[in-house]
C-alpha atoms as a PDB file:
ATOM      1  CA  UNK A   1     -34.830 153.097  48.359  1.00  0.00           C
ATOM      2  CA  UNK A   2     -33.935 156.712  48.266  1.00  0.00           C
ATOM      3  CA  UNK A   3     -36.052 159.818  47.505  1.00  0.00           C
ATOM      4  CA  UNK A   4     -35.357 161.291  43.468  1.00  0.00           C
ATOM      5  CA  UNK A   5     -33.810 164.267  44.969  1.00  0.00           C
ATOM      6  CA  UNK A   6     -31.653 162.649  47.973  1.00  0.00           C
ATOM      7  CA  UNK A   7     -28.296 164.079  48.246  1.00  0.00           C
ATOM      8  CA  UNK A   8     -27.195 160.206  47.979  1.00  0.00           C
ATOM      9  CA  UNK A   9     -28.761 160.002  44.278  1.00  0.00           C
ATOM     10  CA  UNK A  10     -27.362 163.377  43.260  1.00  0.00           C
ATOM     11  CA  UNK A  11     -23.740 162.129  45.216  1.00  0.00           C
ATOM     12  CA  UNK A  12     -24.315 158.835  42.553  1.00  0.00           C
ATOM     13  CA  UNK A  13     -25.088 160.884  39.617  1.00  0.00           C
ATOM     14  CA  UNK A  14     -22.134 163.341  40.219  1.00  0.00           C
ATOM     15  CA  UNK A  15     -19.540 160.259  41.158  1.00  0.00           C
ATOM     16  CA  UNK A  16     -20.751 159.176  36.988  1.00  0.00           C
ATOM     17  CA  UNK A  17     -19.270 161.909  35.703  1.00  0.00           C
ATOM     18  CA  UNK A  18     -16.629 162.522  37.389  1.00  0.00           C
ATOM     19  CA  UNK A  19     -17.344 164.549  40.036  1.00  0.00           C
ATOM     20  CA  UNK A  20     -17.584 165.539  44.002  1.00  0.00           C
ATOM     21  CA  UNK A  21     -21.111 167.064  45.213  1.00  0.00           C
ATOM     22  CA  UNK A  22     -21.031 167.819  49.274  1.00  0.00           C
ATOM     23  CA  UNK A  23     -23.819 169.043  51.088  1.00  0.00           C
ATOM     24  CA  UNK A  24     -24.496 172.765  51.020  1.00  0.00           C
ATOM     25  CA  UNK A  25     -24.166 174.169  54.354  1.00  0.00           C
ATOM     26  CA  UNK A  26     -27.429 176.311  55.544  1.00  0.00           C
ATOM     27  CA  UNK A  27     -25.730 179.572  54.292  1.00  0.00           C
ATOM     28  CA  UNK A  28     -25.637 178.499  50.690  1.00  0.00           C
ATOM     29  CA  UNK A  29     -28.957 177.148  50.825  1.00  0.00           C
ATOM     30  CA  UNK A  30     -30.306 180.382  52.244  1.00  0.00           C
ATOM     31  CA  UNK A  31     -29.044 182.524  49.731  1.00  0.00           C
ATOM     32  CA  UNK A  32     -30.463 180.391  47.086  1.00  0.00           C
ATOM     33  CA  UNK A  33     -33.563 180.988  48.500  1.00  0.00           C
ATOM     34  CA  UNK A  34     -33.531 184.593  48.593  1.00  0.00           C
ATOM     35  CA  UNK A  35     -32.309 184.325  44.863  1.00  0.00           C
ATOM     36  CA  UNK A  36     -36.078 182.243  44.527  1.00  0.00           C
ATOM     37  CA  UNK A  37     -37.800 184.580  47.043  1.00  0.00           C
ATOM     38  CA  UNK A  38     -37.112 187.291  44.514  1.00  0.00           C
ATOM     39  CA  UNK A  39     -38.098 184.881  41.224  1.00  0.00           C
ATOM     40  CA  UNK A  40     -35.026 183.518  40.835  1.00  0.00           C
ATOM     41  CA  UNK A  41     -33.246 186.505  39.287  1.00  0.00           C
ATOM     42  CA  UNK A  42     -31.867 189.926  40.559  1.00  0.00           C
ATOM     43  CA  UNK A  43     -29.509 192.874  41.266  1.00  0.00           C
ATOM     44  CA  UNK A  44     -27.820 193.149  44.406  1.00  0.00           C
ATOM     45  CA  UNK A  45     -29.646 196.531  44.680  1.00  0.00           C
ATOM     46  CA  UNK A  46     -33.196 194.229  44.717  1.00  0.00           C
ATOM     47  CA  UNK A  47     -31.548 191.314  47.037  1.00  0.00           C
ATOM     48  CA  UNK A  48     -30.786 194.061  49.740  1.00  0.00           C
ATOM     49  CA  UNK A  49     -33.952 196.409  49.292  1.00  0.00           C
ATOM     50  CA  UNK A  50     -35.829 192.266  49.765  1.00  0.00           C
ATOM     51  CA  UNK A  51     -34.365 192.008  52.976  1.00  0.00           C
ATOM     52  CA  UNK A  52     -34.103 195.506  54.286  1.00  0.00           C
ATOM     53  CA  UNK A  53     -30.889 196.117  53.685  1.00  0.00           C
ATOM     54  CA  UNK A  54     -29.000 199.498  52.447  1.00  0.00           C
ATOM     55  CA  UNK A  55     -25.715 197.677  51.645  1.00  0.00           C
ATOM     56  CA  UNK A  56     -25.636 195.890  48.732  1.00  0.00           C
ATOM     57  CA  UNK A  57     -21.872 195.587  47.903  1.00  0.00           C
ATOM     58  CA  UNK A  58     -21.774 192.600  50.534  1.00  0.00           C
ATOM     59  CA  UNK A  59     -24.203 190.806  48.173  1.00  0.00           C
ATOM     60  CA  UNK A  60     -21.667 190.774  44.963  1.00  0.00           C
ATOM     61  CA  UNK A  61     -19.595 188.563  47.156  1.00  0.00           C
ATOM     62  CA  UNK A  62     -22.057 185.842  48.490  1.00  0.00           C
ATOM     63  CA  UNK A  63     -23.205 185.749  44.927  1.00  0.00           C
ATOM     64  CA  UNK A  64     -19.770 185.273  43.842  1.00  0.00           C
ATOM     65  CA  UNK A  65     -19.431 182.255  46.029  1.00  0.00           C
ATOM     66  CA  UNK A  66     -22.351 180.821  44.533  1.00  0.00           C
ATOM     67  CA  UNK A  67     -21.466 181.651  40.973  1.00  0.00           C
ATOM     68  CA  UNK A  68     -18.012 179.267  42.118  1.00  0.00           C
ATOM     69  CA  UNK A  69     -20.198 176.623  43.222  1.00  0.00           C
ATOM     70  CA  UNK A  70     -21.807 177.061  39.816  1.00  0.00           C
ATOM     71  CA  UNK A  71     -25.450 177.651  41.505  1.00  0.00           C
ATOM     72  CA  UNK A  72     -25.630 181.198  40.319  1.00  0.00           C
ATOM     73  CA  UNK A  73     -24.909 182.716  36.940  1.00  0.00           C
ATOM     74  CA  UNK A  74     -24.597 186.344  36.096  1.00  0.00           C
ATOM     75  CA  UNK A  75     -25.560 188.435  33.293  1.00  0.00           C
ATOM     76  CA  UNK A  76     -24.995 192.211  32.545  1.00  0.00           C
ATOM     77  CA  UNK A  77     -22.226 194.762  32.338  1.00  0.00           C
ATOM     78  CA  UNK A  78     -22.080 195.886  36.018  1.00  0.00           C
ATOM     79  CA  UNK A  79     -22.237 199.489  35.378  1.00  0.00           C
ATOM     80  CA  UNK A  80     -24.559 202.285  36.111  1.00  0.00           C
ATOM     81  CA  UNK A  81     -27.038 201.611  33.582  1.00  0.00           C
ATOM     82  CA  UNK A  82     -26.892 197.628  33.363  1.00  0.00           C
ATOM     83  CA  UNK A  83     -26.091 196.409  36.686  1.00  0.00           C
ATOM     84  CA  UNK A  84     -25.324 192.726  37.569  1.00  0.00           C
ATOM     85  CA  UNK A  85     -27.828 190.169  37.189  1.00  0.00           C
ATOM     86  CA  UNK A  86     -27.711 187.091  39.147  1.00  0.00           C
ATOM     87  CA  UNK A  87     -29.953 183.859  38.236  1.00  0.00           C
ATOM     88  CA  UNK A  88     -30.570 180.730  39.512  1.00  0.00           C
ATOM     89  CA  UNK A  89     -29.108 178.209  37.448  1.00  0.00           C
ATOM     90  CA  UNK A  90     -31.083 174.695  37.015  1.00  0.00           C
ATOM     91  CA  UNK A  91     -28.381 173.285  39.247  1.00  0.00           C
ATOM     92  CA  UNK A  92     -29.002 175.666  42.022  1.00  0.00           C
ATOM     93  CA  UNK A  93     -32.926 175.738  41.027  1.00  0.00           C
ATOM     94  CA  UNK A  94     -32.715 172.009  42.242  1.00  0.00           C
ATOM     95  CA  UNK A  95     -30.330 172.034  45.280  1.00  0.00           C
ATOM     96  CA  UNK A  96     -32.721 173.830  46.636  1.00  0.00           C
ATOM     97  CA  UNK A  97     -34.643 170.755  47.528  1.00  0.00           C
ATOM     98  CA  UNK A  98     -32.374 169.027  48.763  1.00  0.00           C
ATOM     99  CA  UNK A  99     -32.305 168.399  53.249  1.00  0.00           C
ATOM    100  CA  UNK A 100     -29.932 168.707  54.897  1.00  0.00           C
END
């Protein structure tokens, strides 16, 4: 019998409604961490200063990627003042677990 979270229950649960859930490959997975590292909610400005990074604008597109995937959602206006939030969506709160 398989674990709640195996990817073979969420692969059975997906298949019921019509659709295809792979496994995330270790990239994905890392940057959902960092999202979590960082509580699950941030600017690309915060992402880079978390790891020590002065480049942020390589962050928009890894979060991007995610937001595809539907993992990440984004909030704000992306200017000066309001910058681009990116948050953990339940969905990529609970992939998370998942092993590869």
């Amino acid at each position: 019998m398989n674990a709640p979270f195996s990817m073979g229950n969420a692969q059975r649960a997906a298949a019921v409604h019509g659709f295809v859930l792979r496994r995330p490959t270790r990239a994905v997975l890392d940057r959902l961490d960092l999202l979590a590292e960082v509580g699950g909610e941030a600017t690309v400005y915060e992402l880079a200063a978390h790891e020590g990074h002065d480049r942020p604008t390589t962050y928009h597109q890894r979060m991007h990627e995610l937001m595809a995937l539907g993992l990440v959602s984004r909030s704000g206006e992306g200017r000066q003042g309001e910058p681009y939030r990116y948050k953990l969506t339940p969905v990529g709160d609970m992939l998370r677990f998942v092993s590869l």
